[in-house]
N, C-alpha and C. Protein backbone atom coordinates (compact mmCIF):
# COMPACT_ATOMS: atom_id res chain seq x y z
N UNK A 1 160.61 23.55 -131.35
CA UNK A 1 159.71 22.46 -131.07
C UNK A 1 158.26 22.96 -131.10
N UNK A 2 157.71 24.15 -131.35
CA UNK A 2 156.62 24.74 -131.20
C UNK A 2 156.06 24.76 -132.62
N UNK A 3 156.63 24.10 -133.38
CA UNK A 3 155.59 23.52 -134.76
C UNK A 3 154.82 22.11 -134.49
N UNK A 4 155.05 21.15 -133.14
CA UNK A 4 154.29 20.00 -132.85
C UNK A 4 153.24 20.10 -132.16
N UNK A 5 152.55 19.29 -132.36
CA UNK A 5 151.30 19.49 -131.28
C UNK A 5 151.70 19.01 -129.75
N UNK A 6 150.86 19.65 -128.89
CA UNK A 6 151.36 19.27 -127.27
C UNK A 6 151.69 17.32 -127.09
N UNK A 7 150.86 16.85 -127.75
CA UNK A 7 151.48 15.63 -127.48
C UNK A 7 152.30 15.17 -128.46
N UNK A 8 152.90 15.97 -129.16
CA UNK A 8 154.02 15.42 -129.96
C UNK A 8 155.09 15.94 -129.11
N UNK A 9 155.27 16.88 -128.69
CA UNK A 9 156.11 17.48 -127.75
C UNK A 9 156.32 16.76 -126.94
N UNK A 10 155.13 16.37 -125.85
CA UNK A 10 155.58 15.02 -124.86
C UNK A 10 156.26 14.28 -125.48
N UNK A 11 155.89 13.53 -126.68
CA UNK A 11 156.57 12.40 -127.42
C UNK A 11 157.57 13.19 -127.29
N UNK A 12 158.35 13.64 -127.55
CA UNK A 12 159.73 14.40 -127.93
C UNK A 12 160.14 14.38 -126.96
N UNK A 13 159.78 14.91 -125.67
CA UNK A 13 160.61 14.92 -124.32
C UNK A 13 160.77 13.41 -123.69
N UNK A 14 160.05 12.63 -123.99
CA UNK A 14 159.44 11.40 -123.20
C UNK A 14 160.69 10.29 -124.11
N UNK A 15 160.65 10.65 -125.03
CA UNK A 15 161.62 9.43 -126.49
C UNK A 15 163.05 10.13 -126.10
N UNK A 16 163.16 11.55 -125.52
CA UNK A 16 164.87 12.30 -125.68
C UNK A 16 165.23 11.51 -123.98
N UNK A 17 164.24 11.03 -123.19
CA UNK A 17 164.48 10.49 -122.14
C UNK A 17 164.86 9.05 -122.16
N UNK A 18 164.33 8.52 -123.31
CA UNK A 18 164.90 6.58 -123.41
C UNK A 18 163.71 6.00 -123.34
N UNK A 19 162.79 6.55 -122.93
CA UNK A 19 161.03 5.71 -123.33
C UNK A 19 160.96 4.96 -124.27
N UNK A 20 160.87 4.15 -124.70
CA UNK A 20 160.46 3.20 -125.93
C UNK A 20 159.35 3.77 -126.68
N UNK A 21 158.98 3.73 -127.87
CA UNK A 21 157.60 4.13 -128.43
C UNK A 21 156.59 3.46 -127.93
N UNK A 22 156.39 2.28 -127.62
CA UNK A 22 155.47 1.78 -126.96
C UNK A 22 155.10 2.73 -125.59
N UNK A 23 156.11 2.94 -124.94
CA UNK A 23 156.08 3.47 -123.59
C UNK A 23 154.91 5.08 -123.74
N UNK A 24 155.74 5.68 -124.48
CA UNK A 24 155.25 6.97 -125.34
C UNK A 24 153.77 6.90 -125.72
N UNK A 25 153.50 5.72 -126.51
CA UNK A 25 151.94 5.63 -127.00
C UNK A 25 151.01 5.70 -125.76
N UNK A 26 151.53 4.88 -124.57
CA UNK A 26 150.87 4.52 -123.70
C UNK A 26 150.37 5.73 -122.94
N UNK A 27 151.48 6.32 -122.68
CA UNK A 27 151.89 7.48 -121.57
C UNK A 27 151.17 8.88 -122.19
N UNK A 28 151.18 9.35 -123.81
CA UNK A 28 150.51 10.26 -124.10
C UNK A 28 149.14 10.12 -124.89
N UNK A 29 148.61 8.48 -124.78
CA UNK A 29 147.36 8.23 -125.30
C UNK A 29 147.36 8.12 -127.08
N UNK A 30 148.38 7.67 -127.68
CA UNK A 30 148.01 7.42 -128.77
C UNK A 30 148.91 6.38 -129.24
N UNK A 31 148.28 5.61 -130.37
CA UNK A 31 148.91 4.28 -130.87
C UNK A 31 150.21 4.29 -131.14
N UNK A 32 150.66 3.42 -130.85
CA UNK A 32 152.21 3.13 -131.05
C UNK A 32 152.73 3.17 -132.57
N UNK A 33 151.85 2.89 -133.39
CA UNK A 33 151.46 3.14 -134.82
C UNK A 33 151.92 4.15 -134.85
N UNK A 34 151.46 5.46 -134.37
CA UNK A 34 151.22 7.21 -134.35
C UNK A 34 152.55 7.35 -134.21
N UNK A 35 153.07 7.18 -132.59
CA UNK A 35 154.30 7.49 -132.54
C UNK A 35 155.17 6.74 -133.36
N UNK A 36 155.40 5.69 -134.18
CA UNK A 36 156.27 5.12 -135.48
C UNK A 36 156.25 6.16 -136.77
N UNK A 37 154.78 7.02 -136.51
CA UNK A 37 154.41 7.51 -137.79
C UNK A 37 155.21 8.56 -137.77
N UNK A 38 155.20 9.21 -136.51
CA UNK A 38 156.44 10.59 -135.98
C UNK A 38 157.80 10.31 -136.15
N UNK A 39 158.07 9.38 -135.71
CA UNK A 39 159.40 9.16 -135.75
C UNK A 39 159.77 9.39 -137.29
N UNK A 40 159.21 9.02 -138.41
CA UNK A 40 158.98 8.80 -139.78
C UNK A 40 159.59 10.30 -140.46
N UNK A 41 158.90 10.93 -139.85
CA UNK A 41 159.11 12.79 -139.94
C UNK A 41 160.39 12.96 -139.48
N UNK A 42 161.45 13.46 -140.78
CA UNK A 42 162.43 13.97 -140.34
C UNK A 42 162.68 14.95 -139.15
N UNK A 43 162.01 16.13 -139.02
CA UNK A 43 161.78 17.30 -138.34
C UNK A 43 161.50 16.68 -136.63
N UNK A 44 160.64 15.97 -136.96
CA UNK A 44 160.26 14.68 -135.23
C UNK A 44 161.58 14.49 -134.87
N UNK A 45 161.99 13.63 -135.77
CA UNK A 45 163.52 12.49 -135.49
C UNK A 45 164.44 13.40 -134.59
N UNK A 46 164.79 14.84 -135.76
CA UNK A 46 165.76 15.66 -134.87
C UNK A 46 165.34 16.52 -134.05
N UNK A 47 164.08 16.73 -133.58
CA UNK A 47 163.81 17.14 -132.54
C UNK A 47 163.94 15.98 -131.12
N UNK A 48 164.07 15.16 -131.77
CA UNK A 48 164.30 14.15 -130.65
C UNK A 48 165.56 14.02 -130.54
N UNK A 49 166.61 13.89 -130.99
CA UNK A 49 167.84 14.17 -131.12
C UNK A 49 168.30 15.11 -130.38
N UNK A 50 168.09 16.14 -130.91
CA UNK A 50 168.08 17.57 -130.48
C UNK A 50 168.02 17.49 -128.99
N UNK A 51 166.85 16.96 -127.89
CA UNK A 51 166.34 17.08 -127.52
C UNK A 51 167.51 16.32 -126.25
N UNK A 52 167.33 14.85 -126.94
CA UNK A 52 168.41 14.16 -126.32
C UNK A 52 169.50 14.89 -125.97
N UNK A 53 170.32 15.43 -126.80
CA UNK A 53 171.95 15.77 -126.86
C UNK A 53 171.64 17.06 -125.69
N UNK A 54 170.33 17.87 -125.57
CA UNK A 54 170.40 18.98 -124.42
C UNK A 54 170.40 17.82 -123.03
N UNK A 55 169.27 16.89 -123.18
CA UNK A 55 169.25 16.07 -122.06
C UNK A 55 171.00 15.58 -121.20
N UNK A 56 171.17 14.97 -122.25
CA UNK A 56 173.23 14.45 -122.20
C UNK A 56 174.11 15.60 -121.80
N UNK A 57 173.73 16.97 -122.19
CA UNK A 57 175.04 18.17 -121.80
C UNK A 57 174.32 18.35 -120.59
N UNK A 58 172.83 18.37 -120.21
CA UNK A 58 172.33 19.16 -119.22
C UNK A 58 172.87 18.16 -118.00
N UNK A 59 172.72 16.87 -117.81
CA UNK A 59 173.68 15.73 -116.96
C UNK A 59 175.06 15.83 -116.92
N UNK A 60 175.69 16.22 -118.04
CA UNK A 60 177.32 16.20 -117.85
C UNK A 60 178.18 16.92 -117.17
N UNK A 61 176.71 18.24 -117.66
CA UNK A 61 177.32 19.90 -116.72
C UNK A 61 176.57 19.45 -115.07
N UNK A 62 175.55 18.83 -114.90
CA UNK A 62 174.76 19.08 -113.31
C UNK A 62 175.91 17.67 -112.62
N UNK A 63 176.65 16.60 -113.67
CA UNK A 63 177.27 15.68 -112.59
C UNK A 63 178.80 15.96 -112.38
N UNK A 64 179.39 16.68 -113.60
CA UNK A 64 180.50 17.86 -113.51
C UNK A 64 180.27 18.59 -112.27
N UNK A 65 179.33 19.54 -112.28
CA UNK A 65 179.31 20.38 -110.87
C UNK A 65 179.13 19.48 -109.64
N UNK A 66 178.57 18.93 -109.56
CA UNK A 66 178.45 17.85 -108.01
C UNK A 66 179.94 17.15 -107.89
N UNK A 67 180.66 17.17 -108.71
CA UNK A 67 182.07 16.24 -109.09
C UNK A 67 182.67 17.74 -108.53
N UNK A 68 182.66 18.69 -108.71
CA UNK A 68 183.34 20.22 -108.40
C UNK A 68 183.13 20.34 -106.83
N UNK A 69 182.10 20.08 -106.62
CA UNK A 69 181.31 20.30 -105.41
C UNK A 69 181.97 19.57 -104.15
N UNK A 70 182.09 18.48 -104.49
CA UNK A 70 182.54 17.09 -103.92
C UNK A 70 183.77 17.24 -103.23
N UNK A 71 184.97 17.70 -104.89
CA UNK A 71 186.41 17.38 -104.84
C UNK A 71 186.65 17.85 -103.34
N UNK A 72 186.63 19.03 -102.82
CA UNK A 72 187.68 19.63 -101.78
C UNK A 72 187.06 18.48 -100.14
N UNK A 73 186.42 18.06 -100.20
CA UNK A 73 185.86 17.09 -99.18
C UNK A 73 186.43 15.82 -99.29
N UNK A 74 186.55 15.63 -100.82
CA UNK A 74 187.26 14.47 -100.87
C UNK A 74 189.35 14.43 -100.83
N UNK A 75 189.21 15.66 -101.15
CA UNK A 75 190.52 15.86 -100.88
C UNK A 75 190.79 16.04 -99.32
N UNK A 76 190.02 16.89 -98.77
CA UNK A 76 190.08 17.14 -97.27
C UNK A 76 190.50 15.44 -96.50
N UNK A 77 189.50 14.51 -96.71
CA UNK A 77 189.33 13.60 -96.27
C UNK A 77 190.56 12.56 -96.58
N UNK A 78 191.54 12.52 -97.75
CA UNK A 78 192.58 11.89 -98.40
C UNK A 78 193.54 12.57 -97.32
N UNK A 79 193.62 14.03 -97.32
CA UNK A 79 194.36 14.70 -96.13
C UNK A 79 194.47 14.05 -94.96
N UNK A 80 193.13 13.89 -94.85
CA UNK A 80 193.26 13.35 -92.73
C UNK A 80 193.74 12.37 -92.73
N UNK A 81 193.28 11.34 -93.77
CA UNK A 81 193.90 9.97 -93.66
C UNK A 81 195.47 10.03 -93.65
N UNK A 82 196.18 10.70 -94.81
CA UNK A 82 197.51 10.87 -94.38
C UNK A 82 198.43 11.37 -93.65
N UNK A 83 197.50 11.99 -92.97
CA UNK A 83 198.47 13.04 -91.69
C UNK A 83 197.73 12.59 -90.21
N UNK A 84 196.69 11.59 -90.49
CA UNK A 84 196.34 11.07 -88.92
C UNK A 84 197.79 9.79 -88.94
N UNK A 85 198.67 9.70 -88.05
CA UNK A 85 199.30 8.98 -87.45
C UNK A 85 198.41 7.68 -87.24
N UNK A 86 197.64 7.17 -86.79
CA UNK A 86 196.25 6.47 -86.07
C UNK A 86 196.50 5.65 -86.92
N UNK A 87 195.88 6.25 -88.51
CA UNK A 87 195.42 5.29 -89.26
C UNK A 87 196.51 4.64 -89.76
N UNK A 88 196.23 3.09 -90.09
CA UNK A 88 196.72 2.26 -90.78
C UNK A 88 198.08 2.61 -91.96
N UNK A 89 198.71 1.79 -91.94
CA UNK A 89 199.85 2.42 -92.76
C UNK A 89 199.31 1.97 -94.34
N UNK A 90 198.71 0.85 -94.03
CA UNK A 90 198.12 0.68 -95.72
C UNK A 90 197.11 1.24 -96.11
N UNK A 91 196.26 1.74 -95.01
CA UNK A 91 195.11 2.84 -95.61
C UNK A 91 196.11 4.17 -95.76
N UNK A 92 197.09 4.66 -95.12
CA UNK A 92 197.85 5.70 -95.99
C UNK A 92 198.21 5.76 -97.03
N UNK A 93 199.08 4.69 -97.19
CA UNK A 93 199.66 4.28 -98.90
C UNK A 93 198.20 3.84 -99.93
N UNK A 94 197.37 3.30 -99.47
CA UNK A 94 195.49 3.60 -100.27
C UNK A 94 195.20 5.06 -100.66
N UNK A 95 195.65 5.97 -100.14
CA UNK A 95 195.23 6.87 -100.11
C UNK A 95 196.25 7.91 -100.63
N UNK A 96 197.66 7.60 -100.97
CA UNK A 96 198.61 8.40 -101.68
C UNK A 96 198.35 7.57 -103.04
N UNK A 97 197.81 6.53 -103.04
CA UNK A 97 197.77 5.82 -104.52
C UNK A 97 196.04 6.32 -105.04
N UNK A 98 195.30 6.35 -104.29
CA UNK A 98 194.23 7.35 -104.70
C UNK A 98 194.73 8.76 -105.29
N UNK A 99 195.21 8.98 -104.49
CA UNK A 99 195.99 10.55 -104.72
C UNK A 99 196.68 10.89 -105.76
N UNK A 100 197.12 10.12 -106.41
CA UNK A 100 198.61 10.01 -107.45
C UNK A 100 197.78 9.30 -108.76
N UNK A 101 196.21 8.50 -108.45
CA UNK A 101 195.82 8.39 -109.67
C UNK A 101 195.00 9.73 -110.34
N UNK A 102 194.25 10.18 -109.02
CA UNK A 102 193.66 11.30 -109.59
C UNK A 102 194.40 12.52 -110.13
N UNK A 103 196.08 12.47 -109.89
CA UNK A 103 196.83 13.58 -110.45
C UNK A 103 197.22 12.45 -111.58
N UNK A 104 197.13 11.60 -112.47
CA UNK A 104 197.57 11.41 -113.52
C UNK A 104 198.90 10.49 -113.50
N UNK A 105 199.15 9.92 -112.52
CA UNK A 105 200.70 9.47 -111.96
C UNK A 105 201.14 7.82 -111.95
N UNK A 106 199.61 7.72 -112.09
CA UNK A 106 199.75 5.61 -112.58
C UNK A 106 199.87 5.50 -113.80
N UNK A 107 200.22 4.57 -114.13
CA UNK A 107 200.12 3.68 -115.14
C UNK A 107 199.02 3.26 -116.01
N UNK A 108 198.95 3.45 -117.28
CA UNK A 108 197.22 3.42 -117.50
C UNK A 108 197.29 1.54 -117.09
N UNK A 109 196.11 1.47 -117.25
CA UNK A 109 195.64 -0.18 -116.63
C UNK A 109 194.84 -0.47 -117.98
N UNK A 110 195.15 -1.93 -117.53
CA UNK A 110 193.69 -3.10 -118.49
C UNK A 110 192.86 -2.99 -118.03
N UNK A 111 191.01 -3.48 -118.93
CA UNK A 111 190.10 -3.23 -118.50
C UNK A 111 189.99 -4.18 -117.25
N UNK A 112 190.24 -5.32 -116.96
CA UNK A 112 190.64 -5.91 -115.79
C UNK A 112 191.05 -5.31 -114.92
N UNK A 113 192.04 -4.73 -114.54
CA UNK A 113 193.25 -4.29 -113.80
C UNK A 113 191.38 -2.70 -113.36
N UNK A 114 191.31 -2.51 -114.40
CA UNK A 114 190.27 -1.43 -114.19
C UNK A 114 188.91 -1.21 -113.18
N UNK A 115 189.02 -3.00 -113.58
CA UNK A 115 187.37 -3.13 -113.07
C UNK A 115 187.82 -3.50 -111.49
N UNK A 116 188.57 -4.11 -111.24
CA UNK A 116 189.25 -4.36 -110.08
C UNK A 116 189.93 -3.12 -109.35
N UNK A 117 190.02 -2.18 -109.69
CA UNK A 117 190.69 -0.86 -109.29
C UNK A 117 188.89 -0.59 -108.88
N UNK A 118 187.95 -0.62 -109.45
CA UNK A 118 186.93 0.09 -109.19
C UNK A 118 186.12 -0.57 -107.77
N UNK A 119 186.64 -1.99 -108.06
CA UNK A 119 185.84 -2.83 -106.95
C UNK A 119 186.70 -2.53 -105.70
N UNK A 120 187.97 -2.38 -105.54
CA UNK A 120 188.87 -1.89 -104.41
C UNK A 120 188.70 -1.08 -103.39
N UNK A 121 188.11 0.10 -104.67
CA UNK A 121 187.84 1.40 -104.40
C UNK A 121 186.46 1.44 -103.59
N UNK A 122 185.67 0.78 -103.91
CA UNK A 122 184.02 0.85 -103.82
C UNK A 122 184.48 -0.22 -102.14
N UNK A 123 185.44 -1.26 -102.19
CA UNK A 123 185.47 -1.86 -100.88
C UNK A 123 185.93 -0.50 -99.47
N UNK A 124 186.57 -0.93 -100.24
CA UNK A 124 187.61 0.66 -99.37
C UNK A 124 186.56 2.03 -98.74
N UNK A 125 185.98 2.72 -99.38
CA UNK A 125 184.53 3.36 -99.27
C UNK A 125 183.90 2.61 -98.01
N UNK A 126 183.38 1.55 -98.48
CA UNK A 126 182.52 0.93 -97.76
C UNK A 126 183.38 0.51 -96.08
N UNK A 127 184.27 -0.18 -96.55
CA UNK A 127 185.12 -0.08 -95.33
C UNK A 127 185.08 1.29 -94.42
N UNK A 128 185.92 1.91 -95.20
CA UNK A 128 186.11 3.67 -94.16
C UNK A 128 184.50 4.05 -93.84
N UNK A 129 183.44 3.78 -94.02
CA UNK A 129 182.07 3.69 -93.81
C UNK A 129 181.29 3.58 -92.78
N UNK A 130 181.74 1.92 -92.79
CA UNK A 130 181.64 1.21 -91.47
C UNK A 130 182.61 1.43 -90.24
N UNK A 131 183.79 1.86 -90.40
CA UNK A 131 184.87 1.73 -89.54
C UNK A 131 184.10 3.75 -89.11
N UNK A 132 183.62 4.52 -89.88
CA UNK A 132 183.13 5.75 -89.23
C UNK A 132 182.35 5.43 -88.72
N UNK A 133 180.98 4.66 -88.86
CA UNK A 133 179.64 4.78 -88.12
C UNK A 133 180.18 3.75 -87.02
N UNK A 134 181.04 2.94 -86.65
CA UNK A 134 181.80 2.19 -85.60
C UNK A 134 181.85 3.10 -84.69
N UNK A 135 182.54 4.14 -85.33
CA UNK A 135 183.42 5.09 -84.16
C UNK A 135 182.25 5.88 -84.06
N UNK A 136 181.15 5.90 -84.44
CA UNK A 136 180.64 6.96 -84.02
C UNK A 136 179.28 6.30 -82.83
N UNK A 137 179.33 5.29 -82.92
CA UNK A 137 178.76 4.17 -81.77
C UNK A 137 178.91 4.35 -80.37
N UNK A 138 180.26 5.08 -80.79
CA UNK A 138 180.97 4.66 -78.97
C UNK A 138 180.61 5.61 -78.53
């Protein structure tokens, strides 16, 4: 990238981020014209490309690791639920069917069946949420 000038470079980092060219003209001071004219330049294009696809691995690997990071807490927590006696017998069986999707053990689903698995999930969360900061009231 060190054959562009410094504000072509911005352009390059600023466009591998989802900026619009307009956005770009604005943001590094030159006509939106200019930046159309870059884009024009093969060598521009795939530096923007380029640029992008590091942006996309550099997110996949930093939300991969937070997903690494996460798992044993979230497993910990699937644990308590099934071995606390206390809780609910259907938040147990919630939580062996959590368990059994993340090992691969359901059934694949429709995008329906999908989006509704996601909204369940996101209730459920929110539930065990509220039902913690409850208990933690008393």
């Amino acid at each position: 990238m060190s054959e562009f000038t410094a504000r072509q470079q911005e352009a390059i980092r600023l466009l591998s981020q989802g900026c619009t060219q307009a956005q770009v003209a604005e943001q590094i001071g030159v006509s939106r014209r200019t930046v159309e004219r870059w884009m024009s330049l093969p060598e521009f294009r795939q530096s923007v490309n380029d640029v992008g696809h590091e942006v996309t691995e550099r997110l996949i690997f930093d939300t991969a690791s937070e997903l690494n990071r996460l798992l044993p807490l979230a497993f910990s927590n699937l644990q308590e639920i099934l071995q606390n006696q206390d809780v609910k017998t259907s938040d147990r069986l919630r939580a062996c069917h959590i368990l059994g999707s993340w090992a691969g053990l359901s059934q694949p689903k429709t995008q329906k069946q999908e989006d509704a698995s996601d909204l369940d999930l996101k209730s459920y969360l929110a539930h065990l949420a509220k039902k913690e900061s409850n208990n933690g009231k008393h």
